[in-house]
N, C-alpha and C. Protein backbone atom coordinates (compact mmCIF):
# COMPACT_ATOMS: atom_id res chain seq x y z
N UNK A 1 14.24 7.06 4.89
CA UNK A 1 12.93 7.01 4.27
C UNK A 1 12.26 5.70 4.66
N UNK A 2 10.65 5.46 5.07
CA UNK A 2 10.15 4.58 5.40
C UNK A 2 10.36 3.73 4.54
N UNK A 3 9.80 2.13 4.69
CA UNK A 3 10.15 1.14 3.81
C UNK A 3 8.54 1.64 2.46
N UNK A 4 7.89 1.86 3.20
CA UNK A 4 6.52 2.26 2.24
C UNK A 4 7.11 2.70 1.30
N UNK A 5 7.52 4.24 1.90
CA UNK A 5 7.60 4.78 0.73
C UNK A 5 8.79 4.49 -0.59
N UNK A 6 9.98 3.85 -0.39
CA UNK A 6 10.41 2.77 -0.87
C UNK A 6 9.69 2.28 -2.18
N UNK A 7 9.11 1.28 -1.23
CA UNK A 7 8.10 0.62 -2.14
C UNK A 7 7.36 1.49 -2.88
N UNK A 8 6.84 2.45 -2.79
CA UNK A 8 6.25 3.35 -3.75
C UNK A 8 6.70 4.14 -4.76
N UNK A 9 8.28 3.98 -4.34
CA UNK A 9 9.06 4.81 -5.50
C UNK A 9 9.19 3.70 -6.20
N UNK A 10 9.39 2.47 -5.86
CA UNK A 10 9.68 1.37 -6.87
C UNK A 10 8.91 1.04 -7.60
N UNK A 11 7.62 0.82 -7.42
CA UNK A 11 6.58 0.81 -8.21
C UNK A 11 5.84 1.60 -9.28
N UNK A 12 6.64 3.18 -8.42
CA UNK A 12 6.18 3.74 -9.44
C UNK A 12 6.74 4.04 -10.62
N UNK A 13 7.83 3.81 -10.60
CA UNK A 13 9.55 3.26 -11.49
C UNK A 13 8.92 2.48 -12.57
N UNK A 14 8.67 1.15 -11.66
CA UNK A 14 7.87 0.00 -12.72
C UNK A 14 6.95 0.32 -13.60
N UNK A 15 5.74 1.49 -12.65
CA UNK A 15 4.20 1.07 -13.21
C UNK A 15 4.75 2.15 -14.85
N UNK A 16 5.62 3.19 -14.67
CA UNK A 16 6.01 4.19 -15.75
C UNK A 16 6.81 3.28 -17.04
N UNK A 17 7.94 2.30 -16.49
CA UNK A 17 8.11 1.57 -17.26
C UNK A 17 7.83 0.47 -18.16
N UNK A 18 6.40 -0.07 -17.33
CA UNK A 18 5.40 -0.82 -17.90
C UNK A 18 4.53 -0.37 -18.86
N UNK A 19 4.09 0.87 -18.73
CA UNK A 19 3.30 2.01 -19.35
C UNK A 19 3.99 1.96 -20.88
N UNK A 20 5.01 2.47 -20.90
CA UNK A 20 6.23 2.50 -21.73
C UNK A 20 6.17 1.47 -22.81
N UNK A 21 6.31 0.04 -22.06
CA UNK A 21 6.68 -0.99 -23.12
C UNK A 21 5.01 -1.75 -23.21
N UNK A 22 4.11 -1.20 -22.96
CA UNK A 22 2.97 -1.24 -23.49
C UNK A 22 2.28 -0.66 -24.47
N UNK A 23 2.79 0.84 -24.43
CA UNK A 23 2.43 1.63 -25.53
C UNK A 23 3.62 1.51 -26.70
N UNK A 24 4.47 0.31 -26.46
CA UNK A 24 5.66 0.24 -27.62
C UNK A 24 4.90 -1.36 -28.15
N UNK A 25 4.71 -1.91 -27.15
CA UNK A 25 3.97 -3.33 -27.57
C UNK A 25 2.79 -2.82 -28.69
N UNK A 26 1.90 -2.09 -28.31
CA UNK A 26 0.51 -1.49 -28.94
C UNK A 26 1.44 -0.82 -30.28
N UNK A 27 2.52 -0.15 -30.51
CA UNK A 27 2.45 0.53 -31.83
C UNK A 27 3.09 -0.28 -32.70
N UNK A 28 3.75 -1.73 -31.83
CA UNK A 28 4.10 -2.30 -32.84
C UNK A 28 2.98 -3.54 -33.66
N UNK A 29 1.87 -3.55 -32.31
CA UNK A 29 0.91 -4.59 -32.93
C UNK A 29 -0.32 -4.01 -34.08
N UNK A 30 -0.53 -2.36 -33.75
CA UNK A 30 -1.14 -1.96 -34.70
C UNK A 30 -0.61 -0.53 -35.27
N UNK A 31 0.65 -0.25 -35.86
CA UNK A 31 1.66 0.38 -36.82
C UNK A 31 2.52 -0.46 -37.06
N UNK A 32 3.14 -1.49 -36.71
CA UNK A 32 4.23 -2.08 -37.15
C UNK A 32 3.77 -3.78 -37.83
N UNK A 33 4.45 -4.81 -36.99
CA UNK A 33 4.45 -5.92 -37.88
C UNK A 33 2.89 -6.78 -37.48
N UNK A 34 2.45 -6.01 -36.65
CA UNK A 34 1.32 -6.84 -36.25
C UNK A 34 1.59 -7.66 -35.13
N UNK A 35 2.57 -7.81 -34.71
CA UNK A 35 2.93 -8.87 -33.67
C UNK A 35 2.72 -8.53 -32.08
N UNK A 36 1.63 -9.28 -31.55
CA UNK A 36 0.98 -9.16 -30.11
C UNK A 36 1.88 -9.54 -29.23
N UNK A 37 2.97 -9.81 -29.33
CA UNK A 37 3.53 -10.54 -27.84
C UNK A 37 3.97 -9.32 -27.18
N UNK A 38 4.06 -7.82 -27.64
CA UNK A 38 4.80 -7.22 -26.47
C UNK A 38 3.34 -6.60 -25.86
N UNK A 39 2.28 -6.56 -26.15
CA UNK A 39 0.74 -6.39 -25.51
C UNK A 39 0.27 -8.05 -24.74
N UNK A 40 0.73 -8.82 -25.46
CA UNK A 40 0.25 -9.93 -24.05
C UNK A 40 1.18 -10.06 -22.98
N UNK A 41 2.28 -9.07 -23.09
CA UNK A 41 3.23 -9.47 -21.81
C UNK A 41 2.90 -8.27 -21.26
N UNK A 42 3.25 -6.95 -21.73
CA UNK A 42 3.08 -5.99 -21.09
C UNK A 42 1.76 -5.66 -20.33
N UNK A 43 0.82 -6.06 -20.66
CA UNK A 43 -0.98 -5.62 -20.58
C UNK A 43 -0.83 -6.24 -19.62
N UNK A 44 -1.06 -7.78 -18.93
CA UNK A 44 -1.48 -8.10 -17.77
C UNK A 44 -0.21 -6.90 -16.95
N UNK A 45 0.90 -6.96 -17.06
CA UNK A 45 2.41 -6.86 -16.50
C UNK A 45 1.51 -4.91 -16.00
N UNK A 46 1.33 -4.16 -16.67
CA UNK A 46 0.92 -2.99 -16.73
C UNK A 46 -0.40 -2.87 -15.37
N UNK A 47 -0.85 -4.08 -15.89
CA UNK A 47 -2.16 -3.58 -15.04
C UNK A 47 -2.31 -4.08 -13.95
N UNK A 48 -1.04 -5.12 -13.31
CA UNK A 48 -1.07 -5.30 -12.30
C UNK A 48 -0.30 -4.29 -11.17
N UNK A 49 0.67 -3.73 -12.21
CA UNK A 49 1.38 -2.53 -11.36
C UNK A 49 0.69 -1.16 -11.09
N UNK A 50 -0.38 -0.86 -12.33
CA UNK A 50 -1.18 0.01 -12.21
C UNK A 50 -2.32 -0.26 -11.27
N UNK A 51 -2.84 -1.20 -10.58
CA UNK A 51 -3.64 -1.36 -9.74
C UNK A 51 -2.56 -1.04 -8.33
N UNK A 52 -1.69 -1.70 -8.37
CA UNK A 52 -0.76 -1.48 -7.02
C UNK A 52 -0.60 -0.44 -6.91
N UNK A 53 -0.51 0.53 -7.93
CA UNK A 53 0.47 1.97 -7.32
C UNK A 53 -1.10 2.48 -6.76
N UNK A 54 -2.40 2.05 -7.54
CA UNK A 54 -3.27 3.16 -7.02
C UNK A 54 -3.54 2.50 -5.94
N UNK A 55 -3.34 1.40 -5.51
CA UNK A 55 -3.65 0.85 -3.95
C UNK A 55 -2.39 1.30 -3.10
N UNK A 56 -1.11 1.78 -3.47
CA UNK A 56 -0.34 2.63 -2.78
C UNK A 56 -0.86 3.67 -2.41
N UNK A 57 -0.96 4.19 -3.68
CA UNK A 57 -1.08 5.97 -3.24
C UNK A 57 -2.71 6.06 -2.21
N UNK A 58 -3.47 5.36 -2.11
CA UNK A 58 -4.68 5.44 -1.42
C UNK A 58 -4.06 4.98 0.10
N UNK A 59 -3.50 4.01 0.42
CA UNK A 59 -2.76 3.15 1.48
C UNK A 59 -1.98 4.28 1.99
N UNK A 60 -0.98 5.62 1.13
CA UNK A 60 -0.37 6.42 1.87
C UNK A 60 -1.00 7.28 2.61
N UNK A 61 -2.13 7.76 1.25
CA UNK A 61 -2.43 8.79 1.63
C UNK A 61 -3.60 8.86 3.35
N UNK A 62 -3.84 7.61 3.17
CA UNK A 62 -4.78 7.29 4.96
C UNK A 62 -3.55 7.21 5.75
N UNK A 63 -2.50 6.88 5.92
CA UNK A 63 -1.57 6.96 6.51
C UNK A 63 -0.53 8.03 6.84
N UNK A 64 -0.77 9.08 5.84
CA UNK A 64 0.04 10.60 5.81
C UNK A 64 -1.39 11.76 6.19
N UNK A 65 -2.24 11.23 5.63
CA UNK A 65 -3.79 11.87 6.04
C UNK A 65 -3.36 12.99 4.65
N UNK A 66 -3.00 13.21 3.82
CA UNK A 66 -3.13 13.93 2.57
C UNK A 66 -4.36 14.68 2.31
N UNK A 67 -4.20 15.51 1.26
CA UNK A 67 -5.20 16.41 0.95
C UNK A 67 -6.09 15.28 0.06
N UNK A 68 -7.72 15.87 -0.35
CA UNK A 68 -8.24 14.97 -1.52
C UNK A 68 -7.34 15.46 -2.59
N UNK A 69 -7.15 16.38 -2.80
CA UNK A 69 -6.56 16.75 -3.77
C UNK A 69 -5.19 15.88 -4.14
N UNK A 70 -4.31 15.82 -3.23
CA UNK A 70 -3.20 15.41 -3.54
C UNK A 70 -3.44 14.11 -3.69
N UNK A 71 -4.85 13.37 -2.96
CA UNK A 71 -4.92 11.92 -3.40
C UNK A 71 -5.24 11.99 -4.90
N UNK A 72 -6.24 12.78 -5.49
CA UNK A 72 -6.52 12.35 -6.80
C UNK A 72 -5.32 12.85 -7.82
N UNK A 73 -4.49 14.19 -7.28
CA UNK A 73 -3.03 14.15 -8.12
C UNK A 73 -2.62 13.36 -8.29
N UNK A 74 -2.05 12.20 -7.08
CA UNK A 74 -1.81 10.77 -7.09
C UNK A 74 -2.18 9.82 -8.11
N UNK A 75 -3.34 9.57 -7.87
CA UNK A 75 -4.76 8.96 -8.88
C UNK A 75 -4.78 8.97 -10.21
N UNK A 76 -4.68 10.50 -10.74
CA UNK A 76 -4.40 10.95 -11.98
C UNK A 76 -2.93 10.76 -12.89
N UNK A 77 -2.11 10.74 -11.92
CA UNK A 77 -0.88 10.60 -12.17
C UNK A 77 -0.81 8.88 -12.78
N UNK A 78 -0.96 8.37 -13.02
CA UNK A 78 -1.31 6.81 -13.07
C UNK A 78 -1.52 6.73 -14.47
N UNK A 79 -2.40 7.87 -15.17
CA UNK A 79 -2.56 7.98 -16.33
C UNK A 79 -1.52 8.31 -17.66
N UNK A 80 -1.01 9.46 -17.98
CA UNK A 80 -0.02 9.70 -18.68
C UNK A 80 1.28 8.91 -18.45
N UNK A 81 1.71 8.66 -19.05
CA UNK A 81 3.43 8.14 -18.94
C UNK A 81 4.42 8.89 -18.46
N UNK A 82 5.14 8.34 -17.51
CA UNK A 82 5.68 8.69 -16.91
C UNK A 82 5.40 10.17 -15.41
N UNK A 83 4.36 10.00 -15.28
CA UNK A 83 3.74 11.06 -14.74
C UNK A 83 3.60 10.31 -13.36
N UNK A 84 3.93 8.98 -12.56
CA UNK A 84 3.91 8.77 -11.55
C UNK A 84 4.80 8.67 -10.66
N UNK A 85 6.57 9.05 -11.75
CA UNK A 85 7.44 9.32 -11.52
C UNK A 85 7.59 10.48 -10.72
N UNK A 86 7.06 11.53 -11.48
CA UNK A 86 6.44 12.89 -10.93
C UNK A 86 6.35 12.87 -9.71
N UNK A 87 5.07 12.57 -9.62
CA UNK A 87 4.40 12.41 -8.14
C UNK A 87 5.19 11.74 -7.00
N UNK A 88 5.56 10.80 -7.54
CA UNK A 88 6.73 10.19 -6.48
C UNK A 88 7.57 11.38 -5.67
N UNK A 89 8.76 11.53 -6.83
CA UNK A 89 9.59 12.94 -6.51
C UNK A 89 8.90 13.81 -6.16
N UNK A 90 7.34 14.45 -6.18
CA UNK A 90 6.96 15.64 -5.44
C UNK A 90 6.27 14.72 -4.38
N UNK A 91 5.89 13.79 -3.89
CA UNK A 91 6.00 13.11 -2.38
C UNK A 91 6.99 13.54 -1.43
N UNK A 92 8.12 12.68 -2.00
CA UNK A 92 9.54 12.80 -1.37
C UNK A 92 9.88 13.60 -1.46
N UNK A 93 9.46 14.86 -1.91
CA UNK A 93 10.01 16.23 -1.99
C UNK A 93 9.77 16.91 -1.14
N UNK A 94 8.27 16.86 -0.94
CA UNK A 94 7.56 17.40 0.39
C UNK A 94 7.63 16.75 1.73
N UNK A 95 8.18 15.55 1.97
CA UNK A 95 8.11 14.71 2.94
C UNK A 95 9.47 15.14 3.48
N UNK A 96 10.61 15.11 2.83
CA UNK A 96 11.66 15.84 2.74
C UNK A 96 11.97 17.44 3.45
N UNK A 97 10.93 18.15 2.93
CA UNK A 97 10.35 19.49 3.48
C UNK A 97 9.77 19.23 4.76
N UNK A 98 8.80 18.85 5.08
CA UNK A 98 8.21 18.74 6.16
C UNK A 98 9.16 18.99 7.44
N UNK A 99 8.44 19.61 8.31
CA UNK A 99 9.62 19.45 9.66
C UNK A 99 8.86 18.45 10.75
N UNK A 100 10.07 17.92 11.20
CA UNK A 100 10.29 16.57 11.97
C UNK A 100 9.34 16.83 13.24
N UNK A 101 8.29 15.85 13.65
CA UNK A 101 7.98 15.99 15.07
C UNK A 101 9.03 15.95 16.13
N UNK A 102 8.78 16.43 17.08
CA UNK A 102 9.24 16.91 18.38
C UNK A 102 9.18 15.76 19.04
C-alpha cells in the first residue's frame, strides 16, 4: 500500500478518535462537572486532524481521479463519528479490488 494512503488510514484513525474524546470532553463540560479541559485539548487537537483528513481525501482524490461523488462521500464522512473509519476501509477495499495495470 502507498505511503499516502497509510497516512490516510492513520489519520483517519486519529481524526475518529479525536471526534470521540471531544464529544466526551463536551458532555462532560455541559452534563457533567463543568470542567473544560477535555474541550480545550480536544477542540484545537480535533480540528486540526479534521482539516487534514479533508485535505487528504481532496489530495487523493486528484491523484486517484475519483468520482465527485466519492469525493464528497469522503467529505461527508468527516462528520459523524467514526464514519471516516468507514471510508478509509471502503478506499482500501476498492483499491484492493481494482486490477493492477499492465
Amino acid at each position: 500500500m502507498p505511503v499516502l494512503y497509510r497516512v490516510f488510514f492513520a489519520v483517519a484513525l486519529a481524526e475518529a478518535g479525536s471526534w470521540i474524546g471531544l464529544l466526551a470532553g463536551m458532555w462532560v463540560k455541559y452534563l457533567g462537572s463543568g470542567a473544560e479541559l477535555g474541550v480545550q485539548i480536544f477542540g484545537p487537537v480535533h480540528g486540526g486532524l479534521f482539516m487534514l483528513y479533508g485535505g487528504l481525501v481532496v489530495l487523493l482524490a486528484i491523484r486517484e481521479r475519483w468520482s465527485w461523488r466519492t469525493v464528497l462521500l469522503g467529505l461527508a464522512c468527516s462528520i459523524p463519528p467514526l464514519a471516516s473509519i468507514w471510508f478509509e476501509r471502503r478506499i482500501a477495499r476498492d483499491k484492493d479490488a481494482a486490477p493492477v495495470p499492465a
